[in-house]
PDB file of N, CA and C in Angstrom:
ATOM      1  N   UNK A   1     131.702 112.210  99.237  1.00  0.00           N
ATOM      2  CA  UNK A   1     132.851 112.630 100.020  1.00  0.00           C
ATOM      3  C   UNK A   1     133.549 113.766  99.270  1.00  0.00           C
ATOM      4  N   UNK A   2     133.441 114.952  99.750  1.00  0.00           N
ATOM      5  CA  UNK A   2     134.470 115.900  99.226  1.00  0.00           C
ATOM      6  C   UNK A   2     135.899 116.126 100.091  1.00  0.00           C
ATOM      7  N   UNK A   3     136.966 116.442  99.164  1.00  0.00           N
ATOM      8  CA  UNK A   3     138.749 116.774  99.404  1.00  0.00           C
ATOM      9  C   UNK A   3     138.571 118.283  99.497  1.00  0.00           C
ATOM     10  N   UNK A   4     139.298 118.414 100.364  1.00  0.00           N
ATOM     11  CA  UNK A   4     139.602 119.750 100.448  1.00  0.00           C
ATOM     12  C   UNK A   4     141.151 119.782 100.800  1.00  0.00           C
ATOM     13  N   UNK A   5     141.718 119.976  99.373  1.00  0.00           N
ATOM     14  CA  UNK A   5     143.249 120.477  99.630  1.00  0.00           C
ATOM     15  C   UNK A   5     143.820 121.984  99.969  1.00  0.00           C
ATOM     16  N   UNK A   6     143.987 121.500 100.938  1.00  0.00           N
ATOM     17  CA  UNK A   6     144.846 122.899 101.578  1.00  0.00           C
ATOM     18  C   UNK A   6     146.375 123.264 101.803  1.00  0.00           C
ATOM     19  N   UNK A   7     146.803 122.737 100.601  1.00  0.00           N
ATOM     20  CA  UNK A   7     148.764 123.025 100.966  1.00  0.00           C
ATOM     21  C   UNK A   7     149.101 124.055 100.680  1.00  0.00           C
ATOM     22  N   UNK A   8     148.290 124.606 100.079  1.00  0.00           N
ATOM     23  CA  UNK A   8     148.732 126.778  99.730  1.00  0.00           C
ATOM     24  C   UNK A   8     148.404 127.638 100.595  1.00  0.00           C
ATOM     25  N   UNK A   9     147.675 126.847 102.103  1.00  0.00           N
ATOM     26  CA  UNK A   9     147.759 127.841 102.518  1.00  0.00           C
ATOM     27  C   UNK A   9     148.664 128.085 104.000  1.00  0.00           C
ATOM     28  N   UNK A  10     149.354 126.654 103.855  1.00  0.00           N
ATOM     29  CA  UNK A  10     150.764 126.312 104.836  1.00  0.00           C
ATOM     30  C   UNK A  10     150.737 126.852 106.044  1.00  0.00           C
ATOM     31  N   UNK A  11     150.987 128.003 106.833  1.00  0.00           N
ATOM     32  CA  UNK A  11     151.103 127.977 108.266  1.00  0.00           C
ATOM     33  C   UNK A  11     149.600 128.538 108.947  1.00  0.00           C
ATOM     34  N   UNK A  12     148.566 128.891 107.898  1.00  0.00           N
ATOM     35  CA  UNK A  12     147.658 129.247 108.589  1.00  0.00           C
ATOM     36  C   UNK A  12     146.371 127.299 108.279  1.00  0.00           C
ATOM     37  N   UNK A  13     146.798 126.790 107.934  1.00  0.00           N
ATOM     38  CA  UNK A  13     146.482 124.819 107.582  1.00  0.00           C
ATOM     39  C   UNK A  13     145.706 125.039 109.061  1.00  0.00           C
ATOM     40  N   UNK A  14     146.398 125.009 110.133  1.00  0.00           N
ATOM     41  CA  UNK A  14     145.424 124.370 111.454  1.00  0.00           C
ATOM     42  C   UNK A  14     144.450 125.122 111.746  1.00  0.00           C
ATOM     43  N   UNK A  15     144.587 126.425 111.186  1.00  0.00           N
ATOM     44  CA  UNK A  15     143.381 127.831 111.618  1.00  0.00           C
ATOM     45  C   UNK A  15     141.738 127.174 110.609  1.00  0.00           C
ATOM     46  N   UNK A  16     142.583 126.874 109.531  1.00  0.00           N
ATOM     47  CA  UNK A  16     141.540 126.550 108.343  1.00  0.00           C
ATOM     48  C   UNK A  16     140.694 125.021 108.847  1.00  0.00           C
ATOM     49  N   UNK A  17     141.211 124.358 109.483  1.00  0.00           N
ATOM     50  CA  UNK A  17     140.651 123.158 109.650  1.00  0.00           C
ATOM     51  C   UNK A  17     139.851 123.276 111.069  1.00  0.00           C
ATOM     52  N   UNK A  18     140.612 123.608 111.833  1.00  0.00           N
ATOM     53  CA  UNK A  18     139.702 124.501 113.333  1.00  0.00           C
ATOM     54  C   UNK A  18     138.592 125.457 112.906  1.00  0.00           C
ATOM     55  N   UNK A  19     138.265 125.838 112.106  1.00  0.00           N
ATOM     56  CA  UNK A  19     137.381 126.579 111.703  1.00  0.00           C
ATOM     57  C   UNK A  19     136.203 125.552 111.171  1.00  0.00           C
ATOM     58  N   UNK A  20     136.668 124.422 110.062  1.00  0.00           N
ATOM     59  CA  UNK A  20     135.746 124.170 109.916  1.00  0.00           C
ATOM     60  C   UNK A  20     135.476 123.055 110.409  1.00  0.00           C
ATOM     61  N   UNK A  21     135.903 122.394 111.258  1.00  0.00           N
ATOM     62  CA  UNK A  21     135.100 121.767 112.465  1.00  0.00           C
ATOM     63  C   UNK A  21     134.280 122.506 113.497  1.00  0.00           C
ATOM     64  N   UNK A  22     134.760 123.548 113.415  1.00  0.00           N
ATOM     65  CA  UNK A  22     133.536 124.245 114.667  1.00  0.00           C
ATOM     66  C   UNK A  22     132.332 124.668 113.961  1.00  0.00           C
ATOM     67  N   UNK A  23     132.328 124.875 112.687  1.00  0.00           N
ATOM     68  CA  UNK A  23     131.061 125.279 111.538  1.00  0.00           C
ATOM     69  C   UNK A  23     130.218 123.605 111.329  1.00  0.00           C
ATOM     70  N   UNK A  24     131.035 122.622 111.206  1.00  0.00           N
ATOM     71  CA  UNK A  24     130.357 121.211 110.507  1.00  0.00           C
ATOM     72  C   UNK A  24     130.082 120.681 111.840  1.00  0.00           C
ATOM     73  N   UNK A  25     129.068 119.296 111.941  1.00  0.00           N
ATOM     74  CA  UNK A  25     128.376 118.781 112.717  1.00  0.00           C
ATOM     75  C   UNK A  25     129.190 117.088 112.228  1.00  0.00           C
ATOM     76  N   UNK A  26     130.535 117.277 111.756  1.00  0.00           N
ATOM     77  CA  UNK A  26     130.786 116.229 111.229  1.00  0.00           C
ATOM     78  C   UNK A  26     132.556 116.035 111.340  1.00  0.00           C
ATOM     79  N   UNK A  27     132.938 114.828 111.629  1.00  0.00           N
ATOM     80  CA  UNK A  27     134.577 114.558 111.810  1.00  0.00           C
ATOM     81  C   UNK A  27     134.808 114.892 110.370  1.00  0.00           C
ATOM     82  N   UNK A  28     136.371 115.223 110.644  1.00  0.00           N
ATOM     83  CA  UNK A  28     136.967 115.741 109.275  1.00  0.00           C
ATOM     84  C   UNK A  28     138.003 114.434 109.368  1.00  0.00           C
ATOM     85  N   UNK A  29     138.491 114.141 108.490  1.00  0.00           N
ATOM     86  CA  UNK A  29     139.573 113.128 108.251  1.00  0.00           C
ATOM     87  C   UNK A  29     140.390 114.198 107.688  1.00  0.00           C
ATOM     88  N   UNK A  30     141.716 114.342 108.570  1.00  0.00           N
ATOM     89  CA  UNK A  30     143.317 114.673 107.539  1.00  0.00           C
ATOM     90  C   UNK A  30     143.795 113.945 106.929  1.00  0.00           C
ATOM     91  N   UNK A  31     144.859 114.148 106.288  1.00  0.00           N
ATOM     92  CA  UNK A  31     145.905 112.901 105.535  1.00  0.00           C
ATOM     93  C   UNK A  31     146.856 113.810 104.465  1.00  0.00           C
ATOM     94  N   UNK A  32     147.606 114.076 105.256  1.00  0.00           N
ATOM     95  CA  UNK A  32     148.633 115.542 104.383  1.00  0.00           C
ATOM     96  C   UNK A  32     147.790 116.604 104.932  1.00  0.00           C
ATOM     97  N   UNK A  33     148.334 117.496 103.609  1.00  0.00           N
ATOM     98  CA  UNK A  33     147.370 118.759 103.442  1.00  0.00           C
ATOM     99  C   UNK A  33     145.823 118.199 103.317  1.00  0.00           C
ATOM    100  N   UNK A  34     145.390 117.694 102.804  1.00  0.00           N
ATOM    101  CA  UNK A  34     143.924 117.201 102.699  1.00  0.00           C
ATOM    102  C   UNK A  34     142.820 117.367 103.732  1.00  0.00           C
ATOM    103  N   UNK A  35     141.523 117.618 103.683  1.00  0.00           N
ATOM    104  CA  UNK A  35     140.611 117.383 104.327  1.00  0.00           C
ATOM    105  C   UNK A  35     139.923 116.890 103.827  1.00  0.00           C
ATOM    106  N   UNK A  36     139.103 115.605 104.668  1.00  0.00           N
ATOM    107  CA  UNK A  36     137.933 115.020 103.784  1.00  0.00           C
ATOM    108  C   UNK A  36     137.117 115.030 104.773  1.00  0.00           C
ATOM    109  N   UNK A  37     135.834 115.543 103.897  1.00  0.00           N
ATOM    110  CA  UNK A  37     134.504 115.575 104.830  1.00  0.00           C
ATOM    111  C   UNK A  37     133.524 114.705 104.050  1.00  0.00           C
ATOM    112  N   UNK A  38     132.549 113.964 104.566  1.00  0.00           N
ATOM    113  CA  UNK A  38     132.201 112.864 104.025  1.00  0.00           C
ATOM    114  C   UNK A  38     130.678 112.933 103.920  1.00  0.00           C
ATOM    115  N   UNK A  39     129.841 114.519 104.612  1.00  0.00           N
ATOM    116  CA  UNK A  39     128.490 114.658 104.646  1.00  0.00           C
ATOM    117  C   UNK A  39     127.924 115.840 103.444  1.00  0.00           C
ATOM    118  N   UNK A  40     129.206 116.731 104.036  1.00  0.00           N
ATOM    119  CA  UNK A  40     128.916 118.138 103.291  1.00  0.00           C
ATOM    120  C   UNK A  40     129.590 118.122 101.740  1.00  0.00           C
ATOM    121  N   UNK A  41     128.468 118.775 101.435  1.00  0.00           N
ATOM    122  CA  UNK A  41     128.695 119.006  99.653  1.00  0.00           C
ATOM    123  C   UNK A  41     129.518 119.981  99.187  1.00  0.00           C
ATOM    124  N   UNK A  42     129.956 120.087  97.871  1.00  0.00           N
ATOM    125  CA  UNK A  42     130.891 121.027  97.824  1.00  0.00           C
ATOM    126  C   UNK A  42     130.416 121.837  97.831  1.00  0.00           C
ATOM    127  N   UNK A  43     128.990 122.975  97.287  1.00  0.00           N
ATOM    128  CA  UNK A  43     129.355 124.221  97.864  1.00  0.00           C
ATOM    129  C   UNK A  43     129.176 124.922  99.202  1.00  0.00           C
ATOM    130  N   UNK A  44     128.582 124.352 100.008  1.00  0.00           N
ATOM    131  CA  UNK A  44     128.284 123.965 101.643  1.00  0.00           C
ATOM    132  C   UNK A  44     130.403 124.338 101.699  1.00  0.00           C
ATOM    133  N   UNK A  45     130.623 123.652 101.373  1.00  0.00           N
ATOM    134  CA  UNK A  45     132.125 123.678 102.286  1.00  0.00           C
ATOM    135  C   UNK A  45     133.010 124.546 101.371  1.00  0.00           C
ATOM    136  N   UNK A  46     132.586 124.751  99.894  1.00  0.00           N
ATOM    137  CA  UNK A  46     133.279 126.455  99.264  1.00  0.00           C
ATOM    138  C   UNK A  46     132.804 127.563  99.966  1.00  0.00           C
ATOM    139  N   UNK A  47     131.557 128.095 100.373  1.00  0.00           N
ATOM    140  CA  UNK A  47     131.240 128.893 100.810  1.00  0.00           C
ATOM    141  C   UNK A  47     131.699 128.733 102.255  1.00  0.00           C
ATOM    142  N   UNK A  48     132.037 127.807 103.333  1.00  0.00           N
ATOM    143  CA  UNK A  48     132.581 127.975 104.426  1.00  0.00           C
ATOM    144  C   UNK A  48     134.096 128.246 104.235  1.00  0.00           C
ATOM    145  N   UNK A  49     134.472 127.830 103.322  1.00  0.00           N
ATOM    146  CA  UNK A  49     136.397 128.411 102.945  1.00  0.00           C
ATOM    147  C   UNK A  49     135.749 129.596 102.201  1.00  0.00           C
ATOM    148  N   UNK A  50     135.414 130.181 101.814  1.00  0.00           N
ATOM    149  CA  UNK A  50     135.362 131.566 101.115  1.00  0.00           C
ATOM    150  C   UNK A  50     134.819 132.453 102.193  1.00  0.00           C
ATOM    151  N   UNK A  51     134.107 132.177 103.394  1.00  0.00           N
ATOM    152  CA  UNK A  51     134.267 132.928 105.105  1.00  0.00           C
ATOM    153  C   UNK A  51     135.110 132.981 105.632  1.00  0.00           C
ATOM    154  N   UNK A  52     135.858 131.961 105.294  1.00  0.00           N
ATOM    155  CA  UNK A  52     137.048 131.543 106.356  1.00  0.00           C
ATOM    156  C   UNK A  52     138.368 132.660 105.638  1.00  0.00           C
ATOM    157  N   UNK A  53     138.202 132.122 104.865  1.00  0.00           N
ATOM    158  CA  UNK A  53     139.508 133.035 103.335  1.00  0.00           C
ATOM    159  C   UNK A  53     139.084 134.941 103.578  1.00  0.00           C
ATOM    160  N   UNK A  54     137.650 135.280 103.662  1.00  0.00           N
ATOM    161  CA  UNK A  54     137.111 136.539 104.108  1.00  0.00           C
ATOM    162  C   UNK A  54     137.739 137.555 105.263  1.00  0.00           C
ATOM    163  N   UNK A  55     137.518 136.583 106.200  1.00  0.00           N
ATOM    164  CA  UNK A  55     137.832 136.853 107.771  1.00  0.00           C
ATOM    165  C   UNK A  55     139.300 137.092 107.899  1.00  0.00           C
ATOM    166  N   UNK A  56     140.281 136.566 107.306  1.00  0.00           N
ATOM    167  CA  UNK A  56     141.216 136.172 107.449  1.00  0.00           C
ATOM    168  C   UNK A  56     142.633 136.146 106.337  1.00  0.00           C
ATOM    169  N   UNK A  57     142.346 135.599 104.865  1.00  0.00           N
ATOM    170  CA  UNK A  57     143.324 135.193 104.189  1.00  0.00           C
ATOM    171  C   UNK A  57     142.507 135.704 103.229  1.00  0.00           C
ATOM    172  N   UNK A  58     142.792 137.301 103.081  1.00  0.00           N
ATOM    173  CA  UNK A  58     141.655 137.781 101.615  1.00  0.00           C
ATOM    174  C   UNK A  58     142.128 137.520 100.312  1.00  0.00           C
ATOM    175  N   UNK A  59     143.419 137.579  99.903  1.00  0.00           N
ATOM    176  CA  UNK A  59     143.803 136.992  98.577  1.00  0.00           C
ATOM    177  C   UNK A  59     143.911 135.767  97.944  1.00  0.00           C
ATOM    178  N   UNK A  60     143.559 134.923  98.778  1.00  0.00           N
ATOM    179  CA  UNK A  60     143.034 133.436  98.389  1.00  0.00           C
ATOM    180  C   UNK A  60     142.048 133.002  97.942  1.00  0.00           C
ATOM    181  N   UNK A  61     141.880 132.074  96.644  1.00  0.00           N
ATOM    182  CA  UNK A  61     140.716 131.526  95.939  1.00  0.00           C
ATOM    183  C   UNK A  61     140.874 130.223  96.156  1.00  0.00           C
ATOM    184  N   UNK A  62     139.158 129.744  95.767  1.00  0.00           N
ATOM    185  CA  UNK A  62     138.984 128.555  96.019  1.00  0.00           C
ATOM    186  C   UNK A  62     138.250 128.049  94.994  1.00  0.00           C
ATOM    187  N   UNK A  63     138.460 127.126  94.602  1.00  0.00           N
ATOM    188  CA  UNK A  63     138.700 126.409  93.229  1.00  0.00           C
ATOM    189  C   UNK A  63     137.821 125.286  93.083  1.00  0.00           C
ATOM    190  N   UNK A  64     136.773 124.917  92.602  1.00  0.00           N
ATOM    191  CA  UNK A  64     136.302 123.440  92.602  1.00  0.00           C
ATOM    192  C   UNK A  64     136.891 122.637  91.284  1.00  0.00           C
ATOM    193  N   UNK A  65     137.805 121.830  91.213  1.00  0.00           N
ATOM    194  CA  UNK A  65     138.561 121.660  90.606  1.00  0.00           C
ATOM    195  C   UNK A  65     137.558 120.550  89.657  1.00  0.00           C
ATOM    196  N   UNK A  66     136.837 119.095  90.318  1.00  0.00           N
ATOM    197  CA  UNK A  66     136.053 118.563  89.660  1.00  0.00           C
ATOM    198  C   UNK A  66     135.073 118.154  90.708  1.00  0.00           C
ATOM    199  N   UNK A  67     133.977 116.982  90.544  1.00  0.00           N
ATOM    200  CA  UNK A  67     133.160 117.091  91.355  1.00  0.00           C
ATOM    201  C   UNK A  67     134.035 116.360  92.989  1.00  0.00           C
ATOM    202  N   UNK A  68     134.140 116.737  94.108  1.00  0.00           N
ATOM    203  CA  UNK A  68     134.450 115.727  95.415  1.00  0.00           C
ATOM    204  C   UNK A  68     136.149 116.575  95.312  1.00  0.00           C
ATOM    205  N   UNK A  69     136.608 117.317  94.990  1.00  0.00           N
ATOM    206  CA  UNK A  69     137.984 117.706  95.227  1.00  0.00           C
ATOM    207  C   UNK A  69     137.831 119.515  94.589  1.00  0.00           C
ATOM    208  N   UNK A  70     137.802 120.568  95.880  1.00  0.00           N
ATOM    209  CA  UNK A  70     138.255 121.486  96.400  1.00  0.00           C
ATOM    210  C   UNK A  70     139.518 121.907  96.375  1.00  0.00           C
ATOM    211  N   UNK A  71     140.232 122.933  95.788  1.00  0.00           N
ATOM    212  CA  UNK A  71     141.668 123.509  96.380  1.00  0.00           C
ATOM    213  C   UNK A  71     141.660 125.137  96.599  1.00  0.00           C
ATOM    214  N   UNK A  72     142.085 125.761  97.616  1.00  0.00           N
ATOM    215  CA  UNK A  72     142.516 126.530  98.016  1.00  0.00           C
ATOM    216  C   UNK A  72     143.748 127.271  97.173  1.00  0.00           C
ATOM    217  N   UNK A  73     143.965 128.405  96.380  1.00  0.00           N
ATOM    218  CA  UNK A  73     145.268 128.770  96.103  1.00  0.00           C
ATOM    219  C   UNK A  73     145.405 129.796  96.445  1.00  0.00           C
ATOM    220  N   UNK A  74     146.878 130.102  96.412  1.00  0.00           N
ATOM    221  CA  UNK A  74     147.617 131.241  97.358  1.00  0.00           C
ATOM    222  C   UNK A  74     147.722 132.190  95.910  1.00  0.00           C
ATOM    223  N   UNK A  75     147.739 133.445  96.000  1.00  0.00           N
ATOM    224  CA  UNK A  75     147.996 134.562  95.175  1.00  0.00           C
ATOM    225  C   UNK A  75     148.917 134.258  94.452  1.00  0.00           C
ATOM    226  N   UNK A  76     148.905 134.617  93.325  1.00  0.00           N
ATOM    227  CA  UNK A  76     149.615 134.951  92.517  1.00  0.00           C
ATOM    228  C   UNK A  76     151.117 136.076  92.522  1.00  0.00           C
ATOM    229  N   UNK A  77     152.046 135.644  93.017  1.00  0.00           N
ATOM    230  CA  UNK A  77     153.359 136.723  92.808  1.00  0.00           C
ATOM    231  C   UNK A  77     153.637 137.428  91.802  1.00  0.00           C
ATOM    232  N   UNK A  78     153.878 138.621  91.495  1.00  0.00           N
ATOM    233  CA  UNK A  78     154.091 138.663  90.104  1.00  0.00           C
ATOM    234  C   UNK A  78     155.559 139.223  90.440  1.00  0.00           C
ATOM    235  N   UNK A  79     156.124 138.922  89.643  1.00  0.00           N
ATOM    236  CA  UNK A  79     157.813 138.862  89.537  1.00  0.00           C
ATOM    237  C   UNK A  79     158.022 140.612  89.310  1.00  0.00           C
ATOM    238  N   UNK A  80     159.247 140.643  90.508  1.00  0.00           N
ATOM    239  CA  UNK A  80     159.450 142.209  90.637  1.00  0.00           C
ATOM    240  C   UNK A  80     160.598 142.886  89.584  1.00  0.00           C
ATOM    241  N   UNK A  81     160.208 143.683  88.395  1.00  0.00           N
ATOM    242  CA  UNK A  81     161.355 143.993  87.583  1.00  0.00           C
ATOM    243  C   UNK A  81     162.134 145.204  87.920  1.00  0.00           C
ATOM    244  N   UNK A  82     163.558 145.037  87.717  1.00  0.00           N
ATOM    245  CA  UNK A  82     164.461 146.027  87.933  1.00  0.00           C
ATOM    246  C   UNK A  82     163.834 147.220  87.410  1.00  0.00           C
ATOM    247  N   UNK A  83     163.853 148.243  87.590  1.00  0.00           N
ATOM    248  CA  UNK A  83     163.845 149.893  87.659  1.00  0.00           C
ATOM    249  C   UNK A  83     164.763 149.941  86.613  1.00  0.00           C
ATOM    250  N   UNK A  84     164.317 150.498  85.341  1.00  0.00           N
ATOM    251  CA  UNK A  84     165.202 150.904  84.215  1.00  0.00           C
ATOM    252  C   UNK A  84     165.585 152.668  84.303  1.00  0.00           C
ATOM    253  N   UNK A  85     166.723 153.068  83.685  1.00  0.00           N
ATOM    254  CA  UNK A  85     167.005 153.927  83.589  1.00  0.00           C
ATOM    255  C   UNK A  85     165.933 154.729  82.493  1.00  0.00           C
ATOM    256  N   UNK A  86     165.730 155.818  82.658  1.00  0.00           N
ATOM    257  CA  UNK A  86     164.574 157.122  82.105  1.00  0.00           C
ATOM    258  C   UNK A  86     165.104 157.143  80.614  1.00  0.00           C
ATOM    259  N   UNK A  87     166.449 157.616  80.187  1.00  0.00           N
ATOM    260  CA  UNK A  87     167.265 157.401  79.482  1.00  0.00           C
ATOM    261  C   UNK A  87     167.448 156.510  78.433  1.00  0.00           C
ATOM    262  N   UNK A  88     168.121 157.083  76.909  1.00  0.00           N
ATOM    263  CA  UNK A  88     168.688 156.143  76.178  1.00  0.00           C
ATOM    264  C   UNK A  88     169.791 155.270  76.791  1.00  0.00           C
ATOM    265  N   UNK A  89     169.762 154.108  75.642  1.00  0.00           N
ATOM    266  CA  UNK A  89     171.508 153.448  76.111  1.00  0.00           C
ATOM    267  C   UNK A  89     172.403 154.115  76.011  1.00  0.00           C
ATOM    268  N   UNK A  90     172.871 153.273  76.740  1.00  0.00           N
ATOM    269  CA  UNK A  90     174.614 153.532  77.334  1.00  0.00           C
ATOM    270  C   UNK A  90     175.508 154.005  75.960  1.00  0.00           C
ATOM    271  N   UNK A  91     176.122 155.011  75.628  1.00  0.00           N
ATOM    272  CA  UNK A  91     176.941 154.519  74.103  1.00  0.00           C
ATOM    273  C   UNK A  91     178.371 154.025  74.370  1.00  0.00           C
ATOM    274  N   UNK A  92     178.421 152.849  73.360  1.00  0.00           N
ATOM    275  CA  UNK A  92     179.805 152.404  73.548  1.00  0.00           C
ATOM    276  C   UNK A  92     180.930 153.050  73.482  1.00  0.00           C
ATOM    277  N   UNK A  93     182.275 152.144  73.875  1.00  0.00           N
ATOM    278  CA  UNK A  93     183.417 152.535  74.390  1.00  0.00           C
ATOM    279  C   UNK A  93     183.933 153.721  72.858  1.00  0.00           C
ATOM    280  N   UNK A  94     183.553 152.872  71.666  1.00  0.00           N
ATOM    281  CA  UNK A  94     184.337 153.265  71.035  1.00  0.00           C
ATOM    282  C   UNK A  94     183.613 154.897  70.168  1.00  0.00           C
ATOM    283  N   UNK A  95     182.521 155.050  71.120  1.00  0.00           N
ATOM    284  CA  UNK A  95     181.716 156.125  70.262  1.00  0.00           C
ATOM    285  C   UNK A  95     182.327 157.095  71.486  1.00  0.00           C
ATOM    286  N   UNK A  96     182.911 157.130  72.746  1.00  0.00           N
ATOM    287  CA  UNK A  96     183.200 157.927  73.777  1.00  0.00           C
ATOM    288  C   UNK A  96     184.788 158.435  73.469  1.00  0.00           C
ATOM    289  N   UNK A  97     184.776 157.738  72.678  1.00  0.00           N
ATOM    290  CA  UNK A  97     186.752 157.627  72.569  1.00  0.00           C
ATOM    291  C   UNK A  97     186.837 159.050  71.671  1.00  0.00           C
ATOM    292  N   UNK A  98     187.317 160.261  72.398  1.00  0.00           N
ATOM    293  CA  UNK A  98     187.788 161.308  71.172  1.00  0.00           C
ATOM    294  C   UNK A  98     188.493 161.120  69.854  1.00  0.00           C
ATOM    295  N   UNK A  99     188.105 161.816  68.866  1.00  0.00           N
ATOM    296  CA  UNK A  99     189.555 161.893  67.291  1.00  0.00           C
ATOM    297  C   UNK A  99     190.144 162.402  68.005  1.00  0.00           C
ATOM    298  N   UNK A 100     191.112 161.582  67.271  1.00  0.00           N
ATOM    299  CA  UNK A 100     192.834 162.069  67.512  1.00  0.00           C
ATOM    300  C   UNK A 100     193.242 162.424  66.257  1.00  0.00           C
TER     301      UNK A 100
END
């Protein structure tokens, strides 16, 4: 029996599972995010999520995590950093302050 967790890939979940019931000759059991298929082997059903992920959801990998459990993950974000000034620092108050 292989798992196929699919919670990373959240609103497109029913596209991914409609897909691979129309590819398998076999009921899928849900239960959460989860799919369990109980004929097909794991790479039989990596290579049908790596068509499916193709067609559709190209920045997604798929993971055989150990033997009978599959996961799907969503890209990686990489955190957006502020735009720095070209420029040295700022100089302080007291280096702006004229002699008197």
């Amino acid at each position: 029996m292989i798992t196929v967790d699919l919670k990373e890939i959240k609103k497109n979940f029913r596209a991914a599972v409609d897909y691979l019931r129309s590819r398998l000759d076999e009921p899928i059991e849900l239960k959460g995010s989860r799919a369990r298929l109980k004929r097909t082997n794991a790479k039989t059903a990596k290579i049908l999520l790596h068509k499916l992920l193709q067609l559709q959801l190209e920045e997604y990998r798929i993971v055989i995590v150990k033997s009978g459990l599959i996961e799907v993950h969503a890209p990686k974000k990489e955190k957006q950093r502020n735009a720095r000034a070209t420029q040295g620092a700022k100089p302080s108050a007291w280096e702006t302050i004229p002699d008197l």
